[in-house]
N, C-alpha and C. Protein backbone atom coordinates (compact mmCIF):
# COMPACT_ATOMS: atom_id res chain seq x y z
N UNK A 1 20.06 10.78 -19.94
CA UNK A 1 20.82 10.26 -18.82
C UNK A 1 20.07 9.07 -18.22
N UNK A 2 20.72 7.73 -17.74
CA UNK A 2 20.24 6.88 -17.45
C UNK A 2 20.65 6.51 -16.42
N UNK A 3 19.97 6.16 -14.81
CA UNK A 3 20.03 6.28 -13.88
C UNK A 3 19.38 4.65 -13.23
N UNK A 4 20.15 3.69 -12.55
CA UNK A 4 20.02 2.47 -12.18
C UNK A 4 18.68 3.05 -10.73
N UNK A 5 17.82 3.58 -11.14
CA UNK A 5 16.90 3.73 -9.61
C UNK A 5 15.47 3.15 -10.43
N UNK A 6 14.90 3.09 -8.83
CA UNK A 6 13.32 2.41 -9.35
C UNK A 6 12.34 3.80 -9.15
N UNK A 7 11.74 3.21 -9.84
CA UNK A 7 10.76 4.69 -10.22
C UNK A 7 9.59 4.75 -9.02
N UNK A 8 9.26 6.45 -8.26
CA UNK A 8 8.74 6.62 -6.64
C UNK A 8 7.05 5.44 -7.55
N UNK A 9 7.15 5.56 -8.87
CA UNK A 9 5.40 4.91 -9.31
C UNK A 9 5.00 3.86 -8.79
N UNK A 10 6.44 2.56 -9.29
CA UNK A 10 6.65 1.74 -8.54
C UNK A 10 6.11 1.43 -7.47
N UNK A 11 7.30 2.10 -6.55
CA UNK A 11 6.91 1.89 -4.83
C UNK A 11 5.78 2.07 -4.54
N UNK A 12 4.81 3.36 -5.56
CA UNK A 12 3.80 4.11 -4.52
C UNK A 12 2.63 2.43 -5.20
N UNK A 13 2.79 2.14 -6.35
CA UNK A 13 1.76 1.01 -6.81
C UNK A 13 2.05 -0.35 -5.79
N UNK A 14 3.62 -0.60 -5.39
CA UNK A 14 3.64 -1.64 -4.62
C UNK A 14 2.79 -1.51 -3.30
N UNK A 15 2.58 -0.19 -2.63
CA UNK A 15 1.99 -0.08 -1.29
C UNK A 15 0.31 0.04 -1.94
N UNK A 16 -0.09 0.53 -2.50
CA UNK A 16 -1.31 0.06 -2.97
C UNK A 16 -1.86 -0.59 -3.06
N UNK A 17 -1.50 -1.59 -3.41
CA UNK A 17 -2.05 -3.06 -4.02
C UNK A 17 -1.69 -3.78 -2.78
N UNK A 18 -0.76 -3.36 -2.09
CA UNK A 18 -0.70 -4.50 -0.63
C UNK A 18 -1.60 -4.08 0.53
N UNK A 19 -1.70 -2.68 0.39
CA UNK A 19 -2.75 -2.11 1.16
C UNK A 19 -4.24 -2.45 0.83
N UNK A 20 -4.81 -2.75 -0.38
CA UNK A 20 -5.58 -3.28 -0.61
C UNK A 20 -6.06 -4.52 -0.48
N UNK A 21 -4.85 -5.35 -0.91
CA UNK A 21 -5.25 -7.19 -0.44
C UNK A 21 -5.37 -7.13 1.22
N UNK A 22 -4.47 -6.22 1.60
CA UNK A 22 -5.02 -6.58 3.37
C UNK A 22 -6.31 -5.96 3.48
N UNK A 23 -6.96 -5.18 3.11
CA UNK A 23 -8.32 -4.43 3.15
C UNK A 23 -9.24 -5.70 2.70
N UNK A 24 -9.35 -6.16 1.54
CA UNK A 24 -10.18 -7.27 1.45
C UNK A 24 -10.44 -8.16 2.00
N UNK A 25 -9.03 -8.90 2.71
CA UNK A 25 -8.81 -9.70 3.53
C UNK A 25 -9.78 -9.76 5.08
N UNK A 26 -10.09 -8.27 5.47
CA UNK A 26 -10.26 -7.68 6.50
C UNK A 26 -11.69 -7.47 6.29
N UNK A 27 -12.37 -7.21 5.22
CA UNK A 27 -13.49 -6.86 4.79
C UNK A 27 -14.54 -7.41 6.34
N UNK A 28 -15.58 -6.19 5.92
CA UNK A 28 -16.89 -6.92 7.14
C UNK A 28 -18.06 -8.22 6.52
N UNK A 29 -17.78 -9.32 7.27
CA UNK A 29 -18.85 -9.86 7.02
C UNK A 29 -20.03 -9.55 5.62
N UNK A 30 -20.51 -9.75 4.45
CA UNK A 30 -21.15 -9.64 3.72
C UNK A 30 -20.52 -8.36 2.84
N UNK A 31 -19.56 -7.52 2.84
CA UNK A 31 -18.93 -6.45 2.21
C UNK A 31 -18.49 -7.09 1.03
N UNK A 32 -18.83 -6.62 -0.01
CA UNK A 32 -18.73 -6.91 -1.64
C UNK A 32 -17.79 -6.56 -1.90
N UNK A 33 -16.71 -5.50 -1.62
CA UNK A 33 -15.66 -4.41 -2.37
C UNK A 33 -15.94 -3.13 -1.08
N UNK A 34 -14.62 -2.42 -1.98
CA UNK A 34 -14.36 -0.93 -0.96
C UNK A 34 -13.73 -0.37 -1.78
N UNK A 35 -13.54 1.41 -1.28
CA UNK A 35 -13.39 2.42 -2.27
C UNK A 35 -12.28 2.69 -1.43
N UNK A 36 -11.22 2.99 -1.82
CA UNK A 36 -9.82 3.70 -1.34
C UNK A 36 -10.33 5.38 -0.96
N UNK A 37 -10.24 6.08 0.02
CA UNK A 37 -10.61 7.35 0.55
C UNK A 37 -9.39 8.46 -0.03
N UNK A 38 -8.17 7.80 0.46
CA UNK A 38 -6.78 8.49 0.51
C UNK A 38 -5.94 7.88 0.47
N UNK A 39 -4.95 8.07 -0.30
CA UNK A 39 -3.41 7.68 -0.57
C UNK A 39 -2.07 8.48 -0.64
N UNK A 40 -1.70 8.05 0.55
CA UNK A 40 -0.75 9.32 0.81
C UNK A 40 0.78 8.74 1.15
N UNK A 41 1.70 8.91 0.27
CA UNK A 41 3.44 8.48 0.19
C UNK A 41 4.48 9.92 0.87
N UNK A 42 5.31 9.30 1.59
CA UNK A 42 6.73 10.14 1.95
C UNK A 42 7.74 9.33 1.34
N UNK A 43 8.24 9.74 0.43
CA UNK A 43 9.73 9.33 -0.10
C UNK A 43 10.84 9.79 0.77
N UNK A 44 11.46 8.87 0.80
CA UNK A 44 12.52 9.14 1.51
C UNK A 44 13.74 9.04 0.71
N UNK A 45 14.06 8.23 -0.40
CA UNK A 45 15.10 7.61 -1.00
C UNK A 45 14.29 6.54 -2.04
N UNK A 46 15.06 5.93 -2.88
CA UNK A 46 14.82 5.16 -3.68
C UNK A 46 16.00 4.09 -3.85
N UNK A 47 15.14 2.54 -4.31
CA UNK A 47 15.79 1.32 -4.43
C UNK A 47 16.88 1.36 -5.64
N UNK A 48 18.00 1.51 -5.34
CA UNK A 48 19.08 1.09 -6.50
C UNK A 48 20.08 -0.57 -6.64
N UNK A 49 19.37 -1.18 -5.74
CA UNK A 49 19.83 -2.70 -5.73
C UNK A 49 18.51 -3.64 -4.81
N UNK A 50 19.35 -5.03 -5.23
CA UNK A 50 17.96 -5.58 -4.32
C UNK A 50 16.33 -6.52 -4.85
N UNK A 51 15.94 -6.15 -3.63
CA UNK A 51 14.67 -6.97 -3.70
C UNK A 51 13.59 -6.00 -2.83
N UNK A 52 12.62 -5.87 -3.21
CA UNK A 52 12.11 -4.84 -2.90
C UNK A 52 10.39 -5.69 -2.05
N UNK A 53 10.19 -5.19 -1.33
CA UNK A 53 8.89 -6.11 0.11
C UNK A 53 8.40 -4.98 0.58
N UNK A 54 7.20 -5.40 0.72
CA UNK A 54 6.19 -4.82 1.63
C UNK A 54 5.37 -5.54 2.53
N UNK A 55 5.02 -4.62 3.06
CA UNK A 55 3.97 -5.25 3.96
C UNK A 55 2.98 -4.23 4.33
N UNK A 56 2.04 -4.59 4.67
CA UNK A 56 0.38 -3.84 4.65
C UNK A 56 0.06 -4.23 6.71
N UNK A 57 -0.06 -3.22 7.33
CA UNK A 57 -0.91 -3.66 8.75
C UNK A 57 -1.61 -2.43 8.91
N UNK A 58 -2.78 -3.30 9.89
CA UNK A 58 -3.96 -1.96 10.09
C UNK A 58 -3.39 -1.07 11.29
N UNK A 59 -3.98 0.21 10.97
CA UNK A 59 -4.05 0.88 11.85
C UNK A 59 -5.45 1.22 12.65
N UNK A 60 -6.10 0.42 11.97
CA UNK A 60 -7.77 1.05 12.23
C UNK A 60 -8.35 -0.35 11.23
N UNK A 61 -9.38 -0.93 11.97
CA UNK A 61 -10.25 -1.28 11.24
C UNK A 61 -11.31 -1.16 11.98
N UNK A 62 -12.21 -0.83 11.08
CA UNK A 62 -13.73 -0.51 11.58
C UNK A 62 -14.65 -1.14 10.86
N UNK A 63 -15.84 -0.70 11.29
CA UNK A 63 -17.05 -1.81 10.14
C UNK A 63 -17.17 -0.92 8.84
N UNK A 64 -17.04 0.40 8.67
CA UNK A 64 -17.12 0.76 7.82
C UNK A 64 -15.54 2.03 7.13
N UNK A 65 -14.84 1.69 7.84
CA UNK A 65 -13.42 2.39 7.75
C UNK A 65 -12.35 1.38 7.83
N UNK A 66 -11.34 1.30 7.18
CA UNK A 66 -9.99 0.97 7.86
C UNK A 66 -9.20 1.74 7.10
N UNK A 67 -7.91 1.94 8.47
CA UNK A 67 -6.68 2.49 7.62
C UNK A 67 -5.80 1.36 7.81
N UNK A 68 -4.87 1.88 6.48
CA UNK A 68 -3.49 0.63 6.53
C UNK A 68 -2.37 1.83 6.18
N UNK A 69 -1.13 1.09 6.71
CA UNK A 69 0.16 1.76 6.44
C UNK A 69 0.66 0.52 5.63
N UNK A 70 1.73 0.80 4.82
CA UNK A 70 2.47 -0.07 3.83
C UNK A 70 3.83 0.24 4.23
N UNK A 71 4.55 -0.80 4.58
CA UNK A 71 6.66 -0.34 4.63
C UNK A 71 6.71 -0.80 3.92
């Protein structure tokens, strides 16, 4: 059976990778890289038309922590 939806892998890799470029972006002064702690998705529905966007903002940045949410 073949079904016109985008796969939750997708979405969960699109918030990843945007959550990350804003993490680097954000980095402290002299910080080389960072390790992802937790990654955590609520599906709600899935894209069956369209163009699909995100966006990455902090909820926390610290010198040695930040969190980000991804829509």
């Amino acid at each position: 059976m073949s079904r016109s939806v985008l796969h939750a892998a997708t979405v969960i890799a699109l918030a990843d990778t945007s959550a990350g470029y804003a993490t680097i972006a954000h980095l402290s002064e002299g910080a080389d890289g960072f390790t992802k702690i937790e990654l955590k998705t609520n599906s709600l529905g899935t894209l069956t038309e369209g163009v699909l966007l995100c966006t990455a903002s902090a909820l926390h940045s610290g010198h040695t922590t930040q969190v980000r949410i991804a829509k």
